[in-house]
Protein backbone atom coordinates (compact mmCIF):
# COMPACT_ATOMS: atom_id res chain seq x y z
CA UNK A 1 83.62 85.96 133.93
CA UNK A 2 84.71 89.09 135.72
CA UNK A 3 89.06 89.99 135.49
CA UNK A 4 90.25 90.98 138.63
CA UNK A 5 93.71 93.14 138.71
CA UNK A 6 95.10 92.78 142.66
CA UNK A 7 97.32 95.98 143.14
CA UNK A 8 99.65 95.56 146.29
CA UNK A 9 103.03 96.23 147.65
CA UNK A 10 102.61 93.57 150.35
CA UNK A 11 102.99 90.08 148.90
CA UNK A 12 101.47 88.17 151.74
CA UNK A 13 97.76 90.54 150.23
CA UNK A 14 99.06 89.86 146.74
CA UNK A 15 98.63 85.95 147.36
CA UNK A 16 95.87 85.96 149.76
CA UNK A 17 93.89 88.08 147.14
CA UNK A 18 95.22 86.08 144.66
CA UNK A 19 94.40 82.54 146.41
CA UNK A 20 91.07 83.52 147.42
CA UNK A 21 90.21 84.77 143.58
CA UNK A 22 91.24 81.53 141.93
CA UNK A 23 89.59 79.21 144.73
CA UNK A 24 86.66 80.49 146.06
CA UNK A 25 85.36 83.24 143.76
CA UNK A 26 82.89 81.88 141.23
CA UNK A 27 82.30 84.27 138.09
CA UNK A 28 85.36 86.02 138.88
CA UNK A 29 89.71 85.66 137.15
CA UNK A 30 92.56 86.85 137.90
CA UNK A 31 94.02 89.33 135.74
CA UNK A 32 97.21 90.28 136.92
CA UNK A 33 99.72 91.28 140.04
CA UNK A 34 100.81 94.45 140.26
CA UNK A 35 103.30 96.20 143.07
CA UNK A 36 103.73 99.85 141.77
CA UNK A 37 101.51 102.37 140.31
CA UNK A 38 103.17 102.46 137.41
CA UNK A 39 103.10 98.50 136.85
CA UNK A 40 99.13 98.93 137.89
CA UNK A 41 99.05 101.49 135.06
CA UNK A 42 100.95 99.19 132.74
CA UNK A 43 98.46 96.22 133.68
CA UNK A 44 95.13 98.46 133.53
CA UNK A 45 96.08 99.40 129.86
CA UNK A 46 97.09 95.43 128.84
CA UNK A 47 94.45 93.66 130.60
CA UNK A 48 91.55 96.15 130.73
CA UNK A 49 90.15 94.68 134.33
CA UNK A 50 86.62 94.65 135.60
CA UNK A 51 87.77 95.38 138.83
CA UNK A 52 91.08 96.65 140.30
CA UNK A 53 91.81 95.77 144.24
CA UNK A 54 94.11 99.03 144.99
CA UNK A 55 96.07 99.83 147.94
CA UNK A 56 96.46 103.54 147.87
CA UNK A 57 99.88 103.48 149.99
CA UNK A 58 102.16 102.16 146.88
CA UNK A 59 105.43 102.84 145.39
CA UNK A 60 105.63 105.51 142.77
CA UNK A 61 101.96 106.83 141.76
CA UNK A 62 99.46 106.35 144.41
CA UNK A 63 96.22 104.45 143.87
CA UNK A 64 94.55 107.56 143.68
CA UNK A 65 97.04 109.14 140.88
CA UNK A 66 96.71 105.53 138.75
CA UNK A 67 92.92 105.88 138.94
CA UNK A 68 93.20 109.71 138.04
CA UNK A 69 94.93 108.81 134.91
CA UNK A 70 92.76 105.56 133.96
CA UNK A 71 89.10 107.00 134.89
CA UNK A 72 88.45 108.73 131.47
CA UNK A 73 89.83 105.63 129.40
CA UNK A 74 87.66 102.89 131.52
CA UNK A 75 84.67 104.47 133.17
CA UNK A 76 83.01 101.54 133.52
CA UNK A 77 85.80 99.90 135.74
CA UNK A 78 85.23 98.77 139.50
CA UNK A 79 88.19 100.48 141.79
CA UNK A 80 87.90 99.11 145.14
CA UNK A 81 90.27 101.17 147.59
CA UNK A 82 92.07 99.21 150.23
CA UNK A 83 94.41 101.47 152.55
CA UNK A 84 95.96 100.97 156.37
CA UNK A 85 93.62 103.91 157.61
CA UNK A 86 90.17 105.52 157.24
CA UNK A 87 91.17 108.66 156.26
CA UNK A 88 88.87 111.42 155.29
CA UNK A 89 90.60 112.92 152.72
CA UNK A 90 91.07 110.07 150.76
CA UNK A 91 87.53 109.52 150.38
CA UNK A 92 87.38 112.81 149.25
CA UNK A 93 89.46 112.30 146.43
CA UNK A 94 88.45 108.86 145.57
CA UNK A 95 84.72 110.35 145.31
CA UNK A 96 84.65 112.40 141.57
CA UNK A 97 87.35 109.27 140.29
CA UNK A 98 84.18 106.32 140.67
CA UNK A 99 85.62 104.50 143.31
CA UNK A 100 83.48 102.01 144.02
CA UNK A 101 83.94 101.02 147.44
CA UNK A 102 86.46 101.99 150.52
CA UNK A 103 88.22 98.91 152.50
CA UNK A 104 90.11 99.39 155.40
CA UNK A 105 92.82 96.66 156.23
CA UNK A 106 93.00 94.38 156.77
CA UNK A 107 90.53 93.17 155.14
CA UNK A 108 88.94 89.90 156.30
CA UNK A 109 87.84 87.17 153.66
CA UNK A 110 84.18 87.97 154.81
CA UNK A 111 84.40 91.40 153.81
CA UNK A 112 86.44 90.53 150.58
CA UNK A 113 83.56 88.19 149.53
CA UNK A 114 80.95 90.78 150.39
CA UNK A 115 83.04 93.50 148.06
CA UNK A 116 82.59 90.60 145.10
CA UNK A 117 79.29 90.56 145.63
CA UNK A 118 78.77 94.18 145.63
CA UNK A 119 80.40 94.76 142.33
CA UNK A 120 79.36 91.67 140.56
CA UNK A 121 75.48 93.51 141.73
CA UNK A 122 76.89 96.83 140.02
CA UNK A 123 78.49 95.18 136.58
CA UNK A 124 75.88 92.69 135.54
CA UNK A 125 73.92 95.46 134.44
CA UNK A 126 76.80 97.83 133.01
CA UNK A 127 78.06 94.95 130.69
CA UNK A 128 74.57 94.41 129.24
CA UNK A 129 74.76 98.43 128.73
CA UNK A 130 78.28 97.72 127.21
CA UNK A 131 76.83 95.59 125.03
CA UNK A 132 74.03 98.18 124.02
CA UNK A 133 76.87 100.72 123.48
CA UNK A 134 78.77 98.50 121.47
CA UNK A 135 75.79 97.51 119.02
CA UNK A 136 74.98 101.02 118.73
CA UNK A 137 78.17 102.35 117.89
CA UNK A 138 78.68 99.58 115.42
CA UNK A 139 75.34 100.61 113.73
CA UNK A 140 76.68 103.60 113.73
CA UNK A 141 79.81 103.20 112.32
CA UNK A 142 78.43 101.42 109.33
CA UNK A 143 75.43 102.81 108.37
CA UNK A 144 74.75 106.25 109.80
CA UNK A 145 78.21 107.88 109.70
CA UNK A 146 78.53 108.23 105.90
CA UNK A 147 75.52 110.87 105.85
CA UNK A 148 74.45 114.22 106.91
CA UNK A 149 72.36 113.52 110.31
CA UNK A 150 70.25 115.96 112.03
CA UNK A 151 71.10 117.71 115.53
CA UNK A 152 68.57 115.61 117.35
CA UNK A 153 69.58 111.98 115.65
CA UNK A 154 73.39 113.11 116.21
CA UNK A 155 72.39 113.75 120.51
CA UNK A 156 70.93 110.59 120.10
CA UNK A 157 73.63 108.55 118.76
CA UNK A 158 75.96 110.17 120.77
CA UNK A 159 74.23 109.06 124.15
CA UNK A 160 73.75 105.49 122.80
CA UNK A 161 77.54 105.00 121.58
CA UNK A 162 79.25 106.84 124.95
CA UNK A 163 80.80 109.57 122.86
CA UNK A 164 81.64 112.48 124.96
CA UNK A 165 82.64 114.97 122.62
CA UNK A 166 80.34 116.89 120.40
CA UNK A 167 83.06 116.83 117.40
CA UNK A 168 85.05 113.64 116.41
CA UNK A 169 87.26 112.41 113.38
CA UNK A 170 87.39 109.48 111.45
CA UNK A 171 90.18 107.04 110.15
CA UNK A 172 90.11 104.40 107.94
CA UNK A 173 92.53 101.69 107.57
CA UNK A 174 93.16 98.69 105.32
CA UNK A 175 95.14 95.64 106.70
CA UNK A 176 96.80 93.27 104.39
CA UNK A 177 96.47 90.88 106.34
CA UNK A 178 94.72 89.42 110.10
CA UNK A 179 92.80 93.08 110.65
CA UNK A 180 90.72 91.58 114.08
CA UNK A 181 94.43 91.34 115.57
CA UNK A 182 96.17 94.66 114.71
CA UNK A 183 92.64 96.74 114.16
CA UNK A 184 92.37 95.89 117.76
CA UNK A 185 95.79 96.57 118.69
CA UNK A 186 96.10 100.04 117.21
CA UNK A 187 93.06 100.82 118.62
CA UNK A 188 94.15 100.33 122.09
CA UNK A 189 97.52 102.53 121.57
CA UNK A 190 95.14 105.15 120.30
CA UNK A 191 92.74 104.66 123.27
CA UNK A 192 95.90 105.74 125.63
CA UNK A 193 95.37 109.30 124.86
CA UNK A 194 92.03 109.69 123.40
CA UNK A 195 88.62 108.36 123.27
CA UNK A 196 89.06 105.76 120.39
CA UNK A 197 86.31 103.83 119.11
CA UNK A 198 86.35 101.20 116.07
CA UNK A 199 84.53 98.49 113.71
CA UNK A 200 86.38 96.11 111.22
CA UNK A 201 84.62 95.14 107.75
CA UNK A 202 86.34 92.59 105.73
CA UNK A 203 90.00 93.72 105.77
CA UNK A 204 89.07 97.84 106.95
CA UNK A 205 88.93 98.92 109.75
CA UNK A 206 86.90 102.95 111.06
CA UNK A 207 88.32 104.65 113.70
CA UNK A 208 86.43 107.13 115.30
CA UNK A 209 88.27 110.09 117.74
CA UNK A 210 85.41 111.48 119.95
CA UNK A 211 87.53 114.74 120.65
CA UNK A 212 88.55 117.76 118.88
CA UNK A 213 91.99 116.51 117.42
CA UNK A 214 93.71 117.95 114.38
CA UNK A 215 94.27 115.89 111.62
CA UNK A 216 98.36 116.44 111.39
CA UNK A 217 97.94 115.07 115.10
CA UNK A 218 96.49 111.77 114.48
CA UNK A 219 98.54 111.58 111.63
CA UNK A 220 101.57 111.58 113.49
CA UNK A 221 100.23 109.93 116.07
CA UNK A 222 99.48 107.28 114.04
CA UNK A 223 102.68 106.83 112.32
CA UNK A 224 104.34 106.46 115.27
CA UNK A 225 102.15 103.58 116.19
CA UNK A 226 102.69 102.00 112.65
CA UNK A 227 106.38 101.96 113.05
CA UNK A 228 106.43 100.75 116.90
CA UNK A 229 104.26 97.65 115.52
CA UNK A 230 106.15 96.93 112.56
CA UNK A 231 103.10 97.54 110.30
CA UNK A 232 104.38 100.82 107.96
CA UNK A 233 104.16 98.06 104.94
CA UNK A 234 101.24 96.01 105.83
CA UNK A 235 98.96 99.09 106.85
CA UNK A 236 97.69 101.66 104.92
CA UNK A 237 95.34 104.32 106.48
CA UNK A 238 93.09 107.96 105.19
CA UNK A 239 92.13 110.56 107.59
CA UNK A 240 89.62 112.79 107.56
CA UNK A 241 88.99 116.13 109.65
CA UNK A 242 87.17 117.59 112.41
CA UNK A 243 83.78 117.93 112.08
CA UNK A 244 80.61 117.87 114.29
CA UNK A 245 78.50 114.65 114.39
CA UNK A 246 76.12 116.38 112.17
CA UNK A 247 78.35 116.21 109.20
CA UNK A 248 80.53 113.78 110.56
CA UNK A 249 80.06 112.20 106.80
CA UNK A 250 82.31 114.86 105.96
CA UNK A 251 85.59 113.32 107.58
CA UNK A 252 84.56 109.46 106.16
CA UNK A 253 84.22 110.41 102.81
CA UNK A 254 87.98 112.88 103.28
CA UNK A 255 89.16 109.49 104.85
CA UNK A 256 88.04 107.30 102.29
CA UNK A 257 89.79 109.83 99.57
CA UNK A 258 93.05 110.03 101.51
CA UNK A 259 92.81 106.12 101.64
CA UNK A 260 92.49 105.33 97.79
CA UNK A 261 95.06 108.41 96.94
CA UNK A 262 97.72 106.74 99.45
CA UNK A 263 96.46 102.88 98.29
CA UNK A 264 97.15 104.46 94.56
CA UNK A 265 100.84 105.89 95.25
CA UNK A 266 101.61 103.02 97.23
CA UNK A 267 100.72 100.70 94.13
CA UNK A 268 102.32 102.92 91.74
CA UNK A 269 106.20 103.07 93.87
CA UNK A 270 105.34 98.80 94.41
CA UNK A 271 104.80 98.36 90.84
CA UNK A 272 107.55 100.66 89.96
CA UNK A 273 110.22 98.66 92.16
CA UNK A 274 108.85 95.29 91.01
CA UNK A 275 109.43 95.94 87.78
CA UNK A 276 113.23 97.28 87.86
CA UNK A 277 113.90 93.87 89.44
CA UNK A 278 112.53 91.99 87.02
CA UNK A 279 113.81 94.18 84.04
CA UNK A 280 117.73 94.23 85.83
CA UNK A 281 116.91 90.15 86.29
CA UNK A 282 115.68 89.12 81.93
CA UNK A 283 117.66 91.43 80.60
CA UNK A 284 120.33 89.57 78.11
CA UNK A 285 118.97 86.36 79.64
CA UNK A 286 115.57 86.31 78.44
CA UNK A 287 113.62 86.16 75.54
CA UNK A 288 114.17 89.87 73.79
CA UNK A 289 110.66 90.24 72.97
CA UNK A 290 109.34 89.69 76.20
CA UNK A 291 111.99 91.30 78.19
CA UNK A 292 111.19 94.85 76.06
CA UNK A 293 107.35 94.11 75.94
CA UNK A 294 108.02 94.21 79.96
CA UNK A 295 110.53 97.68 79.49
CA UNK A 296 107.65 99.02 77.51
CA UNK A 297 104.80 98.23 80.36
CA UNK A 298 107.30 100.26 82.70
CA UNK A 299 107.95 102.81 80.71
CA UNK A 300 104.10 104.03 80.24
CA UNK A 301 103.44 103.41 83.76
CA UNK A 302 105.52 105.42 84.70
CA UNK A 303 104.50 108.19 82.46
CA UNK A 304 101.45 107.91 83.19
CA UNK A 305 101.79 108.23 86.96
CA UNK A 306 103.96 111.09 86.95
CA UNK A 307 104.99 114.72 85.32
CA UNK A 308 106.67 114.52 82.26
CA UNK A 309 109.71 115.70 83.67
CA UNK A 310 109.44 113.21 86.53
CA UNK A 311 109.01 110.62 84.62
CA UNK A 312 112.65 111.30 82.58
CA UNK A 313 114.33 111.47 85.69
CA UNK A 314 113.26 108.07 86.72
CA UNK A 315 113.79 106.21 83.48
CA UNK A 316 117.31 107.73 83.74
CA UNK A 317 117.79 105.97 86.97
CA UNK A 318 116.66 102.92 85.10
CA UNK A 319 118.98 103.05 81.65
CA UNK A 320 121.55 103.61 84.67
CA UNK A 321 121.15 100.93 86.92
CA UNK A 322 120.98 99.21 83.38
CA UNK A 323 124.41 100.09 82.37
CA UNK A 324 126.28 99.09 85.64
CA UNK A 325 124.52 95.77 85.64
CA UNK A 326 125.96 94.65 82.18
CA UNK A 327 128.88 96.43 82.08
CA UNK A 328 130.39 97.77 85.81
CA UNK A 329 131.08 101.49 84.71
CA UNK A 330 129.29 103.19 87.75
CA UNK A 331 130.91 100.82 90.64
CA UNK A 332 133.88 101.85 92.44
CA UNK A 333 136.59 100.67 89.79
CA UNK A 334 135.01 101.28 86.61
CA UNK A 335 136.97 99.28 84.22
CA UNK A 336 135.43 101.20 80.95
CA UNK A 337 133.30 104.29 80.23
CA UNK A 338 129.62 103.98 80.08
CA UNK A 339 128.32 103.23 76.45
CA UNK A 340 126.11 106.40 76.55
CA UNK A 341 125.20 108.52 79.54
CA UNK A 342 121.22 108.28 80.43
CA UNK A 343 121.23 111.69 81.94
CA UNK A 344 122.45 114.21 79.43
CA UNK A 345 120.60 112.03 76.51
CA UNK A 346 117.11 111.17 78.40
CA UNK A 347 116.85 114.78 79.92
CA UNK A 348 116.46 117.15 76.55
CA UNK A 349 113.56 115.00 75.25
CA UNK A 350 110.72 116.87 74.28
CA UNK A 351 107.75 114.83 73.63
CA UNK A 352 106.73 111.45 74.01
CA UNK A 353 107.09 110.67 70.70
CA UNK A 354 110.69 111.52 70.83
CA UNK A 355 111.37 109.73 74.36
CA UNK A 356 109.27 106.23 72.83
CA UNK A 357 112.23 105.95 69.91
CA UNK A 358 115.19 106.67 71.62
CA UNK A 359 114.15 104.09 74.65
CA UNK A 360 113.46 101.64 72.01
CA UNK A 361 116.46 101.77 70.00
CA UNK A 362 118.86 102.26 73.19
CA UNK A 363 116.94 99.36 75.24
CA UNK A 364 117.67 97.14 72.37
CA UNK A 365 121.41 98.40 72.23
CA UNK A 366 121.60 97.54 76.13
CA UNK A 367 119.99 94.12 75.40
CA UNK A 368 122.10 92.93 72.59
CA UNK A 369 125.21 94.27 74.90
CA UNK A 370 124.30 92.00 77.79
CA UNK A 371 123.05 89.04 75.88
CA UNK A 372 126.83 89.43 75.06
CA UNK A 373 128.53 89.87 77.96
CA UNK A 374 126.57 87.44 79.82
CA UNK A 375 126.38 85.22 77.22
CA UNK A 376 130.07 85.12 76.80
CA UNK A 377 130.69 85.06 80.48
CA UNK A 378 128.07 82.46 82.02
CA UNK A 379 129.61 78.97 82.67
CA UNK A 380 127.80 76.46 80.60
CA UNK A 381 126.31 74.69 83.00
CA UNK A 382 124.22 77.96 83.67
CA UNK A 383 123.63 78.31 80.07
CA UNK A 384 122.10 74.67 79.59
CA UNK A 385 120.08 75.54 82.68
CA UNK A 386 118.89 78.55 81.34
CA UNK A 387 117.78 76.81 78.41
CA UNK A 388 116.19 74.01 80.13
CA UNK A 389 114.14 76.03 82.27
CA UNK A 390 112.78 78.50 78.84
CA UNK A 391 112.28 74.86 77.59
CA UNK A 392 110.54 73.37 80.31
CA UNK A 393 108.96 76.26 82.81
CA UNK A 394 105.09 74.79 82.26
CA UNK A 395 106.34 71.36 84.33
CA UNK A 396 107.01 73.22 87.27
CA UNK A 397 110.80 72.14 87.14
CA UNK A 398 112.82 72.14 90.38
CA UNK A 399 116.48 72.57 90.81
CA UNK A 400 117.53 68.77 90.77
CA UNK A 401 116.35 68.29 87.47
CA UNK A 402 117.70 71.57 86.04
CA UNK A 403 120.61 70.22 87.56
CA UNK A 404 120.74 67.18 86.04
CA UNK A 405 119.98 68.94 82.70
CA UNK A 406 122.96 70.86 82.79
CA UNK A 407 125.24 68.13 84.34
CA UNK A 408 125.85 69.91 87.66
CA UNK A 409 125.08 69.18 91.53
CA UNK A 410 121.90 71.26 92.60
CA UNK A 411 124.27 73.28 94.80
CA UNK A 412 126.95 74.46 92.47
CA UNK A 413 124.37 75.21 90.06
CA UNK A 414 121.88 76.80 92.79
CA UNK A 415 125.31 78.79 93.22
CA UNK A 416 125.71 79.88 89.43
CA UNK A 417 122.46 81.71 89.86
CA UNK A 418 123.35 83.90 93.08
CA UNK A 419 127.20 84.84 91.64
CA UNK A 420 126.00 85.58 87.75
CA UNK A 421 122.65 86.30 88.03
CA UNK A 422 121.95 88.46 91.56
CA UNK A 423 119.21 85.90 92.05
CA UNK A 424 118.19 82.15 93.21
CA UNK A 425 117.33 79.48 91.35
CA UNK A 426 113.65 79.86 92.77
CA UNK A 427 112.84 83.41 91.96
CA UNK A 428 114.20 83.15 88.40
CA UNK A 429 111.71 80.20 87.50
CA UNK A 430 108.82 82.53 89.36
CA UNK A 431 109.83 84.88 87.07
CA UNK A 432 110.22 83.40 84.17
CA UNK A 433 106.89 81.48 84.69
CA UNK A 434 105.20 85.05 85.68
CA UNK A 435 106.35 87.05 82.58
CA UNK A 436 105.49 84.27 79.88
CA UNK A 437 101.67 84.27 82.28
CA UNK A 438 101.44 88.18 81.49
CA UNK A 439 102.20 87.54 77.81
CA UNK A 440 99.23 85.28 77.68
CA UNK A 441 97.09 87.01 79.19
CA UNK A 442 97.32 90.57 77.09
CA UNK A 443 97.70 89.29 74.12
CA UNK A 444 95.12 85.26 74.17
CA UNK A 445 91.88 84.65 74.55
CA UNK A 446 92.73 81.75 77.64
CA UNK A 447 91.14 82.36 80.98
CA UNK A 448 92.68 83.43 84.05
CA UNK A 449 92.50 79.65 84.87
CA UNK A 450 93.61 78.01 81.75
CA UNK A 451 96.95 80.58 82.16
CA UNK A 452 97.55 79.60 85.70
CA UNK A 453 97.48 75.75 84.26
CA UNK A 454 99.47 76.86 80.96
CA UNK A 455 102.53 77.71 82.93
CA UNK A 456 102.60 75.35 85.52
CA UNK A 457 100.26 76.15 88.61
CA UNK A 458 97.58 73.88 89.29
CA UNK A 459 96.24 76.12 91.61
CA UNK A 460 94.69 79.31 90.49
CA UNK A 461 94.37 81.07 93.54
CA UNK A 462 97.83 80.26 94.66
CA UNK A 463 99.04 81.44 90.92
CA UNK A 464 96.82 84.95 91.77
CA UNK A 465 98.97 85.58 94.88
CA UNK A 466 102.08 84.90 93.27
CA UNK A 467 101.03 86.96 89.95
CA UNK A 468 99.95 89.77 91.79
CA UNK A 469 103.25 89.65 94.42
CA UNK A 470 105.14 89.59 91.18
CA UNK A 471 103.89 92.62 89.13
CA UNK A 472 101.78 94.51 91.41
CA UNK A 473 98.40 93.55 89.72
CA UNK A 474 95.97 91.07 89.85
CA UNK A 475 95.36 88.65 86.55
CA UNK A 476 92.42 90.15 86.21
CA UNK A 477 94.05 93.51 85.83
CA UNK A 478 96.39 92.85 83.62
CA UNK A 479 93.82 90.79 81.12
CA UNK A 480 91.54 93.71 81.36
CA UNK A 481 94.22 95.67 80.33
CA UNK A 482 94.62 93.96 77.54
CA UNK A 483 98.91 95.35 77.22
């Protein structure tokens, strides 16, 4: 089925066109109306036609200027010209853009048919070379592109796959999720200003940039797109450079390095900000052990990831954030003086040695302080909650029967959790349920599958997403790890 796009000021043509497409035109759809050149522009870009009916007379860009600016991106579209008057000098332009064929209106539905006919001649062939093209650039694209080629196999490969630049660069990028749908959608934003070609494997997806483009270029380029779409935290991409095809294998393998380094500080900052939450949620509330085994995970993340130096500054931020949780003395009316200031005490450290004994004895001074306070200040229906759900957390409880536990309706007590806590009732039992899964599964023997089960999901893979959501790492990891 060929997609006609009807281009028109005159809305008797439009629906004539339009009638005659739908009705009497076997093999052949309508794509689209348009009434300006810039709506025909819009349209060619959206619906990428077969054919395109123009009328040269229409507002804004002519049909000539539209197919200027389109010929490049769709060579292998039919442009039938329809205009009020043979003119000369249109055919002179309409020559070097393709056009396939000239109609002078108006155009009678004998000579409309006959145009069909013509082009359906001239594109049976083209989309079997499409298809050609497409196979070879997806051969291409997987196999021959991560190794040195010679001049001759390079010519070669660049006939078969239409590229019409003799250098090109490469992008890869990983989708979290659905890559068909937004490979092929940044794809065709790229493919309005350069020649843009792609594959998707699993969730990856190579872009190759037939043209001599710099690398900050695309980048930007490519950001931009990101953001428009929405897709700056589902997307993560690695460019390579410019390179002729010969050692295009050059700018995959920079791509693929740029990839993993971004996938790797991406983790790191996810892990990082997981972490706090969790930390800023247990702290005083959960089990001590657990809640410093998780402050001492952090902690040597984070030193491992970054510069000494770096990695002071950050836990100060953390002892800080600490502090104002349990006890208020950073927020706009501080009520009492912090009970030690992260900054000046966290910054002199010298070694690691050093920075391991002062976290450990001030984390457990910060943990005894808000076991305390929030102790002291929880209403006891929260507390008998609380206690139910350490009590209970492998039976999957739900907030009725913590409710009914601690004597309470499931919305005051759903409530208690979002005034005293900063959280709801379902994230603190995913929590809960999460840390005392990590627990098992650095420091037992029990499977991947027999932890899922252990605390309460009967579904392993479900328990993997929510694991892995939760910390940053897979089971797997984290078992491997062994703490």
């Amino acid at each position: 089925m060929y997609r006609v796009l009807i281009v028109d000021d005159e809305e008797p043509v439009l629906d004539s066109y339009a009638f005659m497409l739908e009705n009497a035109a076997p093999g052949f759809s309508l794509a689209g109306k348009a009434r300006s050149g810039y709506e025909a522009l819009k349209l060619i870009y959206e619906t990428k036609p077969d054919v395109v009916f123009m009328d040269i007379n229409i507002p804004g860009m002519d049909g000539l200027q539209v197919i200027g600016e389109v010929h490049k991106k769709f060579p292998a579209t039919a442009f039938i010209l329809s205009t009020a008057y043979e003119r000369f000098d249109l055919a002179q332009r309409a020559i070097p853009l393709g056009v396939f064929a000239y109609l002078v209106k108006p155009v009678s539905k004998k000579t409309f048919f006959s145009a069909l006919e013509d082009v359906r001649d001239h594109l049976t062939p083209q989309v079997q070379e499409l298809l050609d093209e497409t196979s070879a650039l997806r051969r291409f694209l997987r196999e021959t592109v991560r190794e040195p080629i010679s001049d001759d196999a390079w010519e070669k490969h660049r006939e078969q796959c239409g590229l019409p630049s003799d250098k090109a660069v490469l992008c890869m990028l990983e989708f979290q999720e659905e890559p068909e749908k937004y490979g092929a959608e940044i794809a065709e934003k790229l493919s309005y200003r350069h020649h843009c070609r792609y594959d998707i494997l699993l969730n990856q997806g190579l872009f190759l940039i037939s043209e001599d483009l710099s690398r900050d270029k695309l980048e930007a380029q490519l950001q931009k797109i990101l953001e428009e779409a929405g897709l700056e935290q589902e997307c993560r991409y690695g460019i390579g450079g410019v390179y002729r095809g010969t050692e295009l294998y050059r700018s995959f393998r920079e791509a693929l390095t740029d990839l993993q380094q971004k996938r790797l500080d991406t983790d790191v900052l996810r892990r990082e900000r997981l972490r706090i939450i969790q930390l800023r949620r247990q702290i005083g509330v959960g089990e001590h052990e657990e809640v410093k085994k998780l402050f001492t995970v952090f902690w040597r993340d984070v030193f491992a990831a970054y510069s000494f130096d770096a990695a002071k500054a950050k836990m100060a931020s953390l002892f800080m954030f600490l502090l104002d949780d349990i006890t208020g003395c950073y927020g706009n009316h501080p009520e009492e003086s912090p009970l030690f200031n992260p900054m000046e005490e966290i910054l002199p450290l010298e070694d690691i040695s050093v920075w391991e004994r002062w976290a450990s004895e001030r984390f457990d001074d910060l943990a005894r302080l808000a076991r305390l306070r929030r102790s002291g200040s929880f209403p006891l229906p929260l507390v008998k909650a609380i206690e139910y759900l350490h009590e209970h957390y492998a039976e999957a409880p739900q907030l009725g029967s913590a409710a009914e536990a601690a004597q309470v309706s499931p919305a005051y007590l759903s409530r208690l959790f979002g005034e005293h806590l900063k959280t709801t009732f379902i994230d603190y039992i995913t929590d809960l349920r999460i840390a005392k899964a990590e627990k098992l599964l650095q420091e037992s023997r029990m499977s991947v599958k027999q932890v899922a089960f252990a605390v309460g999901y009967q579904d392993p893979n479900y328990f993997g997403k929510i694991f892995r959501k939760s910390t940053g790492f897979s089971p797997g990891e984290v078992k491997s790890r062994g703490g």
